[in-house]
PDB file of N, CA and C in Angstrom:
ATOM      1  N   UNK A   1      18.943  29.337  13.631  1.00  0.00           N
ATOM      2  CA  UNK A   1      19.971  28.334  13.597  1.00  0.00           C
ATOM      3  C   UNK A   1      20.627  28.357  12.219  1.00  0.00           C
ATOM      4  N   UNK A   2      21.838  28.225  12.368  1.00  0.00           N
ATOM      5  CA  UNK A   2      22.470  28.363  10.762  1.00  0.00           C
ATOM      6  C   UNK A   2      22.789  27.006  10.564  1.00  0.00           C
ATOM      7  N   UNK A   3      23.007  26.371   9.443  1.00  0.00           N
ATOM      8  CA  UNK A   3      23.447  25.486   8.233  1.00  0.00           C
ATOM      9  C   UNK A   3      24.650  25.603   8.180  1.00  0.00           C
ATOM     10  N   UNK A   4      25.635  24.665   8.966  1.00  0.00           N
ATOM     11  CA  UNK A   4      26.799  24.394   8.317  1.00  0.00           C
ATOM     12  C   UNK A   4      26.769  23.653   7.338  1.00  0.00           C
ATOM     13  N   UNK A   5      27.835  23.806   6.508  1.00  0.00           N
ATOM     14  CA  UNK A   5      28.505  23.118   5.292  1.00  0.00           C
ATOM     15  C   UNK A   5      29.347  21.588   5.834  1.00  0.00           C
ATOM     16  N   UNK A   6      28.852  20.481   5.806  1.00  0.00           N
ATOM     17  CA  UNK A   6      30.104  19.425   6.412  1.00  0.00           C
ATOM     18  C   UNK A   6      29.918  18.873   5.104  1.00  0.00           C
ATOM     19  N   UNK A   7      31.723  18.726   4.419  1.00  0.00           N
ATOM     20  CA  UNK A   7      32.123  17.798   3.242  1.00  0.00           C
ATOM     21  C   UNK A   7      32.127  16.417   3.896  1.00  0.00           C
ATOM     22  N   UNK A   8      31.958  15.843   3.059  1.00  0.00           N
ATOM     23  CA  UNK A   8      32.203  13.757   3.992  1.00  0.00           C
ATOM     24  C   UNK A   8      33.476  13.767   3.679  1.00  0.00           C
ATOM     25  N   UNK A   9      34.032  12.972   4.559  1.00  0.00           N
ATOM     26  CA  UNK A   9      35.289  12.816   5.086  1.00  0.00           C
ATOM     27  C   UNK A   9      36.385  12.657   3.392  1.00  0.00           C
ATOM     28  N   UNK A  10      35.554  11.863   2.535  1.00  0.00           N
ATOM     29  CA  UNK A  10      36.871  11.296   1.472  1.00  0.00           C
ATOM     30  C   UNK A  10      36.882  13.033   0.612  1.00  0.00           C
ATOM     31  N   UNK A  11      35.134  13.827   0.558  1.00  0.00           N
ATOM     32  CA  UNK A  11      35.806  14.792  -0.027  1.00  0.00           C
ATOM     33  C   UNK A  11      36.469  15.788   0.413  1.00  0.00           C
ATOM     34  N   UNK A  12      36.832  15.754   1.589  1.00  0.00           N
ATOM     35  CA  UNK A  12      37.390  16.862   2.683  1.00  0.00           C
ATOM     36  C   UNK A  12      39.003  16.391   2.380  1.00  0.00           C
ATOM     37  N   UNK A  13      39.100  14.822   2.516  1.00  0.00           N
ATOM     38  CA  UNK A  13      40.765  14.425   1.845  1.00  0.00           C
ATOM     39  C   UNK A  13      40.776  14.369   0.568  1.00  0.00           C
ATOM     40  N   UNK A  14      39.706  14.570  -0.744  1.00  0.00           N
ATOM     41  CA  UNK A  14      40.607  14.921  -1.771  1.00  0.00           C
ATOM     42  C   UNK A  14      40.900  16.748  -1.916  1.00  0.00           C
ATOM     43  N   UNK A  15      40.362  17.408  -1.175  1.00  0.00           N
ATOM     44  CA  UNK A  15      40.336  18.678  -0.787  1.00  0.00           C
ATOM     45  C   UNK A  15      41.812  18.877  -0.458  1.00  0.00           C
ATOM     46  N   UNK A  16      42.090  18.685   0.589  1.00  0.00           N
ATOM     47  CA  UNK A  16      43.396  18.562   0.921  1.00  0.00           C
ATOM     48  C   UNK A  16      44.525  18.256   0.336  1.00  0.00           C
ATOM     49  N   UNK A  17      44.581  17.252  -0.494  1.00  0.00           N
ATOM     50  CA  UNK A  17      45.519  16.113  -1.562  1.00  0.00           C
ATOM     51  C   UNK A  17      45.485  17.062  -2.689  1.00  0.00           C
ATOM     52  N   UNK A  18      44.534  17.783  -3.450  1.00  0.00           N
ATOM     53  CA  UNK A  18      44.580  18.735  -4.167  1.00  0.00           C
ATOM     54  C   UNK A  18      45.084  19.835  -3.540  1.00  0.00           C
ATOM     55  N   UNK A  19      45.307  20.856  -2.260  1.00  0.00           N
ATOM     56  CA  UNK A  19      45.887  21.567  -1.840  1.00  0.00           C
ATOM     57  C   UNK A  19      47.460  21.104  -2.001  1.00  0.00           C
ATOM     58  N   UNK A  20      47.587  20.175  -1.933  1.00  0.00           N
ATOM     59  CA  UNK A  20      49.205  19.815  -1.203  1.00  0.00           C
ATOM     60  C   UNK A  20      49.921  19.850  -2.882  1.00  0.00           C
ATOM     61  N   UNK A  21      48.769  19.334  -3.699  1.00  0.00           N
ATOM     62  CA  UNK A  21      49.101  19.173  -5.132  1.00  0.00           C
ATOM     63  C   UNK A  21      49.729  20.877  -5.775  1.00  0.00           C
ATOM     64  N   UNK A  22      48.704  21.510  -5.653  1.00  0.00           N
ATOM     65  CA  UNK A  22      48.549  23.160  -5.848  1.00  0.00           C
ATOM     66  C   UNK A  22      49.953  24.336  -5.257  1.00  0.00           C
ATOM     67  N   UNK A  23      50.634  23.397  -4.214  1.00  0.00           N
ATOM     68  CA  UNK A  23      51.274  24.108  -3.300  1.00  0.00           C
ATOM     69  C   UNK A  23      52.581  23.479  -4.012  1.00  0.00           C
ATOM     70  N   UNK A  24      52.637  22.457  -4.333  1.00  0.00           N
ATOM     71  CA  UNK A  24      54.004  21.404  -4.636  1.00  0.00           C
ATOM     72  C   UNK A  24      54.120  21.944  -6.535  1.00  0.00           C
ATOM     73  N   UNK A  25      53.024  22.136  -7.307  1.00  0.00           N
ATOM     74  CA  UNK A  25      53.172  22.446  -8.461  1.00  0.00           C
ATOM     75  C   UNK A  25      53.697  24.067  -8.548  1.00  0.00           C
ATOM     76  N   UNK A  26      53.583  24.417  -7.437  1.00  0.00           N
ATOM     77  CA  UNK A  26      53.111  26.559  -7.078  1.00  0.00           C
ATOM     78  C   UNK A  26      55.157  26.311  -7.105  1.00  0.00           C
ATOM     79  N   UNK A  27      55.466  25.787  -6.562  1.00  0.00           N
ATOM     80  CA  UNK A  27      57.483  25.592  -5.429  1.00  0.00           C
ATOM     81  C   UNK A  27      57.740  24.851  -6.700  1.00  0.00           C
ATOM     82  N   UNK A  28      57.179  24.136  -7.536  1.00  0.00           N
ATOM     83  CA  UNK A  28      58.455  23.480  -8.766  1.00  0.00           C
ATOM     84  C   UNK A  28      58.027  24.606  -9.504  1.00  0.00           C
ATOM     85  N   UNK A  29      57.620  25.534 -10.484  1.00  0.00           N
ATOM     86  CA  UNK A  29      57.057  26.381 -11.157  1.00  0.00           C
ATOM     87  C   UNK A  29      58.589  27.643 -10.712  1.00  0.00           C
ATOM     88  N   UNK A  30      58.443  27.677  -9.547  1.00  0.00           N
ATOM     89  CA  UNK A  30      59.291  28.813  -9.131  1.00  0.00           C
ATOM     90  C   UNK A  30      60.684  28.033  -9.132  1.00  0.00           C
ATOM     91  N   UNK A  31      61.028  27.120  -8.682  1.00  0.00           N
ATOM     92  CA  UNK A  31      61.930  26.468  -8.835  1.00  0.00           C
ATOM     93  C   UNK A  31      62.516  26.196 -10.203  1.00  0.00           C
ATOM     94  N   UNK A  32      61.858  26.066 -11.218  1.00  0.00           N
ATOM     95  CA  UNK A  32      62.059  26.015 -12.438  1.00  0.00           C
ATOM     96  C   UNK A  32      62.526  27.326 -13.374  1.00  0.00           C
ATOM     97  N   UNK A  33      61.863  28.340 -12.563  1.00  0.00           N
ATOM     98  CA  UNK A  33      62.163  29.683 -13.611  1.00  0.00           C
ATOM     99  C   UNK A  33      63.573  30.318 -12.527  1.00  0.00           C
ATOM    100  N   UNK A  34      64.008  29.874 -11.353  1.00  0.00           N
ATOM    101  CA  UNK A  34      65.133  29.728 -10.506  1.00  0.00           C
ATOM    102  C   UNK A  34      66.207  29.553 -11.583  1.00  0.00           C
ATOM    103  N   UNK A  35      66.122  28.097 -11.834  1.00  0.00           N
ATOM    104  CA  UNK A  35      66.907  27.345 -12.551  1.00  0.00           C
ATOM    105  C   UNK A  35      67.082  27.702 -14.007  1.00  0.00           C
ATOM    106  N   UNK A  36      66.253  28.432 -14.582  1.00  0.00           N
ATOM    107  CA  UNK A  36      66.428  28.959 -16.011  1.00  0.00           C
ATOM    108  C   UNK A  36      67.167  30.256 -16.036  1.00  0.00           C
ATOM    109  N   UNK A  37      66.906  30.666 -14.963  1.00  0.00           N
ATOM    110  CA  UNK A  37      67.308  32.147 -14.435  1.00  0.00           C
ATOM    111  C   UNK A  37      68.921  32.170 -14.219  1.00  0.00           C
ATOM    112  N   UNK A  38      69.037  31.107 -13.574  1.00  0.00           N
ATOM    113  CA  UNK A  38      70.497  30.615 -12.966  1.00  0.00           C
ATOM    114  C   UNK A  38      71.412  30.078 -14.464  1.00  0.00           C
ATOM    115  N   UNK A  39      71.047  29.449 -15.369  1.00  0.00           N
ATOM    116  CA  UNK A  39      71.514  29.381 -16.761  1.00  0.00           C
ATOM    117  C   UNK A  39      71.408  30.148 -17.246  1.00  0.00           C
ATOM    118  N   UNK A  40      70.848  31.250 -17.612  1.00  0.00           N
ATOM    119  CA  UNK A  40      70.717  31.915 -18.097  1.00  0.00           C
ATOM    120  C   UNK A  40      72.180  33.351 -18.109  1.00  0.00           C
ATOM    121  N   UNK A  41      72.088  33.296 -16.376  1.00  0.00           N
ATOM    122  CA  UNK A  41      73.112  34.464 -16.274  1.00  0.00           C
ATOM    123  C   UNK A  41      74.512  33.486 -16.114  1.00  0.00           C
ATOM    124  N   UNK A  42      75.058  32.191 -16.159  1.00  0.00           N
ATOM    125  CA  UNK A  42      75.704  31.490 -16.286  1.00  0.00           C
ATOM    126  C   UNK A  42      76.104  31.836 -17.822  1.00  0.00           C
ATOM    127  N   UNK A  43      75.050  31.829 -18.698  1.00  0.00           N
ATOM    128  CA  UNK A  43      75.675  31.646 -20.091  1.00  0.00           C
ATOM    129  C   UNK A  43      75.931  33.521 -20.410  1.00  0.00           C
ATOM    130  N   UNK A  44      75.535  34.444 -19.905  1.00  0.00           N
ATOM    131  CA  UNK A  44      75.558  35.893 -19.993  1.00  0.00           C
ATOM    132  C   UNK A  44      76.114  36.326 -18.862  1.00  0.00           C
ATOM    133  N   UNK A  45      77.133  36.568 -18.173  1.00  0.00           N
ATOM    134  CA  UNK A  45      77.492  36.852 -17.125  1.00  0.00           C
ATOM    135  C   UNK A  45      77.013  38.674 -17.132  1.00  0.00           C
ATOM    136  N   UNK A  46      77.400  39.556 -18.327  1.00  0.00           N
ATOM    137  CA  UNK A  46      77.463  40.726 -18.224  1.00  0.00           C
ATOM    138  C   UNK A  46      75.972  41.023 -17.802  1.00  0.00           C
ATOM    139  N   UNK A  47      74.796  40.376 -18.232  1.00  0.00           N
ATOM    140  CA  UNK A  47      73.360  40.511 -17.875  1.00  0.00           C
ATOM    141  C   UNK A  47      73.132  40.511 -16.375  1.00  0.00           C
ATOM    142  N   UNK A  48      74.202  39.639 -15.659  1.00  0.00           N
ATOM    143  CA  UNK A  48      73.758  39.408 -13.982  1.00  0.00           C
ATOM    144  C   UNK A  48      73.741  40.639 -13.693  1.00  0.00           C
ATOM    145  N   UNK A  49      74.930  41.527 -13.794  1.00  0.00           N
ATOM    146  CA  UNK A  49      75.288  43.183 -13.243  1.00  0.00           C
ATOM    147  C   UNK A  49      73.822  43.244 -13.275  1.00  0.00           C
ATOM    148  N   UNK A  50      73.255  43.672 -14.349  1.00  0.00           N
ATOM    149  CA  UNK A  50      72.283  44.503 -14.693  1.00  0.00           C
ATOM    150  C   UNK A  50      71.171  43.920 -13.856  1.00  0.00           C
ATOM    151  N   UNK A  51      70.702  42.722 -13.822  1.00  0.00           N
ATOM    152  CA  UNK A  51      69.576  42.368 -13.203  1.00  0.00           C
ATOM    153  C   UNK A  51      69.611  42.441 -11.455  1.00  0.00           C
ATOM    154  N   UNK A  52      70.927  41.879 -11.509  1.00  0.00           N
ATOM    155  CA  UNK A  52      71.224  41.804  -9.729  1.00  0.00           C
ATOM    156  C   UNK A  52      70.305  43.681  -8.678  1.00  0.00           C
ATOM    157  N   UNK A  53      69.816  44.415  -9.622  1.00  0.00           N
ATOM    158  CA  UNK A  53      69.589  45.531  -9.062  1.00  0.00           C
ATOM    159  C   UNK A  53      68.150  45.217  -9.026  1.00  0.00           C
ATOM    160  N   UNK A  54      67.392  44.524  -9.756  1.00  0.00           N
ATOM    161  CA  UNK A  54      66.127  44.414 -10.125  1.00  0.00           C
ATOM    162  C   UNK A  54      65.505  44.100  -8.720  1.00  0.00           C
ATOM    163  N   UNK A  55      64.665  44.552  -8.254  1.00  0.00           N
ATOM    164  CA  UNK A  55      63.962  44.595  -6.968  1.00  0.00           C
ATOM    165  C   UNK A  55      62.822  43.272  -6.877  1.00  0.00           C
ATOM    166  N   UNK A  56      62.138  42.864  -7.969  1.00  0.00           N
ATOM    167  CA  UNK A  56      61.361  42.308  -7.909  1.00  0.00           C
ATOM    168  C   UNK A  56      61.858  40.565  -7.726  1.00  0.00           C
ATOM    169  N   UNK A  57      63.214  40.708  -8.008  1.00  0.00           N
ATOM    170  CA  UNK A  57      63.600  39.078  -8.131  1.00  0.00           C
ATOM    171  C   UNK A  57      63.263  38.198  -6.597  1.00  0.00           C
ATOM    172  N   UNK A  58      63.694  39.156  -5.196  1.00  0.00           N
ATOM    173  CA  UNK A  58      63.373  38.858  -4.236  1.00  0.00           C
ATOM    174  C   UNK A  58      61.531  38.561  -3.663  1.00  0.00           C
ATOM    175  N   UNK A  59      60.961  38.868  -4.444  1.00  0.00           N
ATOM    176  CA  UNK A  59      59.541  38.703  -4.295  1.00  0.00           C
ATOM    177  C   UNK A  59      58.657  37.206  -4.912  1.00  0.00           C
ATOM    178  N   UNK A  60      59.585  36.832  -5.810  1.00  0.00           N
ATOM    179  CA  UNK A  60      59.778  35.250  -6.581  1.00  0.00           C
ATOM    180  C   UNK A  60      59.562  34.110  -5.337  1.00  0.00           C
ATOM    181  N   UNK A  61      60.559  34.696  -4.366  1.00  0.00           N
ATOM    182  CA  UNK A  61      61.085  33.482  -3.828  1.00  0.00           C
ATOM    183  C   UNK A  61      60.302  33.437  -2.611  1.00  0.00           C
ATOM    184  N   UNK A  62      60.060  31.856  -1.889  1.00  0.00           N
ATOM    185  CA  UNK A  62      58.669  31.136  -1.334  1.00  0.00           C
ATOM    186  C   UNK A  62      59.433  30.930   0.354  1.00  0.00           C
ATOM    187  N   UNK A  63      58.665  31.772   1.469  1.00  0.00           N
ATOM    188  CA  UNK A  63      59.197  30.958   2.499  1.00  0.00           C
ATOM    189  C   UNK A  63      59.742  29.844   2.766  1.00  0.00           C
ATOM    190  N   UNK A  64      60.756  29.512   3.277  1.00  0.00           N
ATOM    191  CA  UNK A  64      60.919  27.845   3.647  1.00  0.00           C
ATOM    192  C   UNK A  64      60.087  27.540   5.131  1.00  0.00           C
ATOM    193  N   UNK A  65      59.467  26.268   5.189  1.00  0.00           N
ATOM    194  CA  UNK A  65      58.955  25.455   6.086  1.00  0.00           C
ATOM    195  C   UNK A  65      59.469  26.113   7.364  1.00  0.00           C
ATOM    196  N   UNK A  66      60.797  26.482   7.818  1.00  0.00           N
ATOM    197  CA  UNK A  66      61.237  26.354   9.123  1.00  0.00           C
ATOM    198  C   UNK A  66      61.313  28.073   9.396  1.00  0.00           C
ATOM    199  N   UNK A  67      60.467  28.959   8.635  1.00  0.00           N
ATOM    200  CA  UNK A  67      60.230  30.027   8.987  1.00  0.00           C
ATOM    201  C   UNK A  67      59.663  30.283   9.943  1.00  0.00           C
ATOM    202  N   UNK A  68      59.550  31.368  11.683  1.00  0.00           N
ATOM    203  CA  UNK A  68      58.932  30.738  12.740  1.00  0.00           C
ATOM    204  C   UNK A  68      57.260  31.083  12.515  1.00  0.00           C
ATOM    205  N   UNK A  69      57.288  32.326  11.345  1.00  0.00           N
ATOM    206  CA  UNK A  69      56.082  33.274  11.572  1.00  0.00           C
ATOM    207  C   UNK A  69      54.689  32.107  10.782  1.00  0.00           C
ATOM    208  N   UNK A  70      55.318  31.019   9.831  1.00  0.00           N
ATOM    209  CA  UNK A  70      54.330  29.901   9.110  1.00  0.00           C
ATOM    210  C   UNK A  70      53.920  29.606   9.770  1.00  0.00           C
ATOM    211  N   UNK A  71      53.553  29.124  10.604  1.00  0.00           N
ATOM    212  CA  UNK A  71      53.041  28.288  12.066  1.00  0.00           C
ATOM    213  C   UNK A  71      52.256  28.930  12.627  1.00  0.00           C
TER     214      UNK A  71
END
């Protein structure tokens, strides 16, 4: 017979509440270097050329919610 693991209920919801925390700090973090990114080539326009080729910029950015494959 094996030994499950059961958390009690309040630490299973601060489990969770810390996930949602982790996930919401993970989307402003990226959101933030978005937004620095976005000033940045605002104040340097000739820099956009150059970066707009950069492959990795698309790898930054976070599914949205209403993607069908999240679910």
């Amino acid at each position: 017979m094996t030994n499950r693991v059961s958390y009690a209920p309040q630490d299973f919801q601060k489990m969770c509440k810390q996930a949602e925390r982790d996930l919401e700090s993970k989307k402003l973090v990226v959101l933030m270097e978005r937004v620095k990114r976005q000033i940045a080539e605002r104040e340097n326009p000739d820099e956009r050329l150059q970066s707009s080729s950069d492959t990795r910029r698309g790898a930054m950015r976070l599914p949205s919610r209403s993607a069908p494959f999240e679910r």
